[in-house]
Protein backbone atom coordinates (compact mmCIF):
# COMPACT_ATOMS: atom_id res chain seq x y z
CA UNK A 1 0.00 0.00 0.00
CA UNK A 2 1.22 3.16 -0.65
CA UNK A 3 2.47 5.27 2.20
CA UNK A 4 -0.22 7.70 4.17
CA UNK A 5 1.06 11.79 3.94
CA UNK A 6 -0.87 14.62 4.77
CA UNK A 7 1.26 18.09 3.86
CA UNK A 8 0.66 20.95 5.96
CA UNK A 9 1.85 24.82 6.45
CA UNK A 10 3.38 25.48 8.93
CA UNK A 11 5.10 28.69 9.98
CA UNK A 12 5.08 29.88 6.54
CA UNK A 13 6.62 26.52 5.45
CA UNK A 14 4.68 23.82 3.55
CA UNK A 15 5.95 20.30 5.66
CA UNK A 16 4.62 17.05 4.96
CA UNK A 17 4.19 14.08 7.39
CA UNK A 18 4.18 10.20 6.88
CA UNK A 19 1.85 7.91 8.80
CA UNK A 20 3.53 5.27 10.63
CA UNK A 21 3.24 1.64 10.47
CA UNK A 22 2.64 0.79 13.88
CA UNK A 23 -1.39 1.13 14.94
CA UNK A 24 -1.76 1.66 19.01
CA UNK A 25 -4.75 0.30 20.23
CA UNK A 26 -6.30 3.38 20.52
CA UNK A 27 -6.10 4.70 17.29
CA UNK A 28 -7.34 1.56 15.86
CA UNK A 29 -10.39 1.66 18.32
CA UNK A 30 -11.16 5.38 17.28
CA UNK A 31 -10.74 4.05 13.86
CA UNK A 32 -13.74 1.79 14.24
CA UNK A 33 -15.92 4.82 15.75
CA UNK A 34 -14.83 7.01 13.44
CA UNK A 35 -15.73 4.39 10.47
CA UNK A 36 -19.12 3.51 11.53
CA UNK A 37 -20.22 7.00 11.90
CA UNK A 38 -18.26 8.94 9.24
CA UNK A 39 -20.86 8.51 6.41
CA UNK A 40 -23.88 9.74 8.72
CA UNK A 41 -21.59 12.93 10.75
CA UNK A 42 -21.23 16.01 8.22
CA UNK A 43 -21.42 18.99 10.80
CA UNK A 44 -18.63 20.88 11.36
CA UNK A 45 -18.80 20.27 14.87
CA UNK A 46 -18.75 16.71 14.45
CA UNK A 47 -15.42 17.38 12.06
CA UNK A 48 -13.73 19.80 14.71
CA UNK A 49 -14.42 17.29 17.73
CA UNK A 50 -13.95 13.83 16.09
CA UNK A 51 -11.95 14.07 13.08
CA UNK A 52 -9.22 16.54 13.64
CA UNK A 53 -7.73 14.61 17.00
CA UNK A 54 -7.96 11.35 14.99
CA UNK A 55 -6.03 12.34 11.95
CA UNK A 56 -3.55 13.63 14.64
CA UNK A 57 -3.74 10.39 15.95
CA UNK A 58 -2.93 8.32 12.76
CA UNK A 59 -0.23 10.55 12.53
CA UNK A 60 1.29 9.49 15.55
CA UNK A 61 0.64 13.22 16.73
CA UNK A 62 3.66 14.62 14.43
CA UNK A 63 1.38 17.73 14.57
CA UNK A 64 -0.82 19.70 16.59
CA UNK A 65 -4.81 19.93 16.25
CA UNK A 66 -4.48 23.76 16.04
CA UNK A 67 -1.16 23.24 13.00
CA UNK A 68 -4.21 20.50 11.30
CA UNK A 69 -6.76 23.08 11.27
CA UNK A 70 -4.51 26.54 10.55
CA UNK A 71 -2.51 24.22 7.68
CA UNK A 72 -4.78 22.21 6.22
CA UNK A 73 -7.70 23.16 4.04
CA UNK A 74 -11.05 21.86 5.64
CA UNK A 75 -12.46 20.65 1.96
CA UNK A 76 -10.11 18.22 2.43
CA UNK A 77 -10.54 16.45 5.99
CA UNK A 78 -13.38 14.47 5.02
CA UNK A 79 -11.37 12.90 1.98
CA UNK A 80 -8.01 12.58 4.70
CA UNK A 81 -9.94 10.84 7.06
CA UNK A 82 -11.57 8.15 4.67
CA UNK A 83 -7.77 7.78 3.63
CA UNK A 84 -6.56 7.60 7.10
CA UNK A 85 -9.46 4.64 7.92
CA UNK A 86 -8.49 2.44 5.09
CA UNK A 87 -4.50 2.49 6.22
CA UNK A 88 -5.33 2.03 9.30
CA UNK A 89 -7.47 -1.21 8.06
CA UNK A 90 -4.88 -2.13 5.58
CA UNK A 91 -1.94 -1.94 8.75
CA UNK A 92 -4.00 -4.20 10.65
CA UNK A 93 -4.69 -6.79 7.92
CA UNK A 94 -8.67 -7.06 8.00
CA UNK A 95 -10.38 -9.43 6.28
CA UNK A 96 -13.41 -8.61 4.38
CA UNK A 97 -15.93 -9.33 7.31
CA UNK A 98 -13.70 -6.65 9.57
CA UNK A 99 -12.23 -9.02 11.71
CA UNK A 100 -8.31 -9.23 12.29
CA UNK A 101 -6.64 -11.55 10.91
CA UNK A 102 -4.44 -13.13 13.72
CA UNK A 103 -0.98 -12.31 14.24
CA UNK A 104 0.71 -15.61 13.32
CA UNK A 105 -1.15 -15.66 10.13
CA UNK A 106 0.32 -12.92 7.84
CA UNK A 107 -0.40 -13.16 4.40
CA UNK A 108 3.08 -11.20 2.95
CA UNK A 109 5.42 -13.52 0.88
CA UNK A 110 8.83 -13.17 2.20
């Protein structure tokens, strides 16, 4: 899969950050709230309180809420977070149904 950015400006400066890997255990959880209420949530307020912290969050906080919001343009959050979801699904390995796939079982040829 191709590697998650987002590009930001910052101080005047256009910087742009990679996702990592690694998925903690509570970004992956906010992933799943996130993902069964992103296509019914369009109000701003929903987008300010919900989706900003978690984009941070798949970011592995490389940024602050407030550099997100001043650097970013809004149009684009809703499309970044869909993004965001489906590495964070792809990083865990789900299979169709949304269950992980267990550890011991990876799928990558070596």
């Amino acid at each position: 899969m191709k590697k998650l950015t987002i590009r930001l400006h910052i101080d005047g400066k256009e910087k742009r950050f990679t996702a990592p890997r690694m998925v903690t255990g509570s970004v992956f959880q906010k992933t799943l709230q996130i993902e069964r209420h992103f296509d019914h949530r369009r109000d701003p307020e929903y987008m300010f309180q919900e989706l900003y912290p978690f984009i941070c969050g798949v970011f592995g906080y490389q940024f602050t809420e407030e550099q997100l919001k001043t650097g970013y343009d809004v149009r684009d959050i809703l499309p970044m977070t869909d993004k965001a979801i489906n590495h964070v699904i792809v990083e865990m390995e789900l299979d169709p149904l949304g269950e992980v796939i267990p550890f011991g079982r990876n799928k990558r040829k070596k």
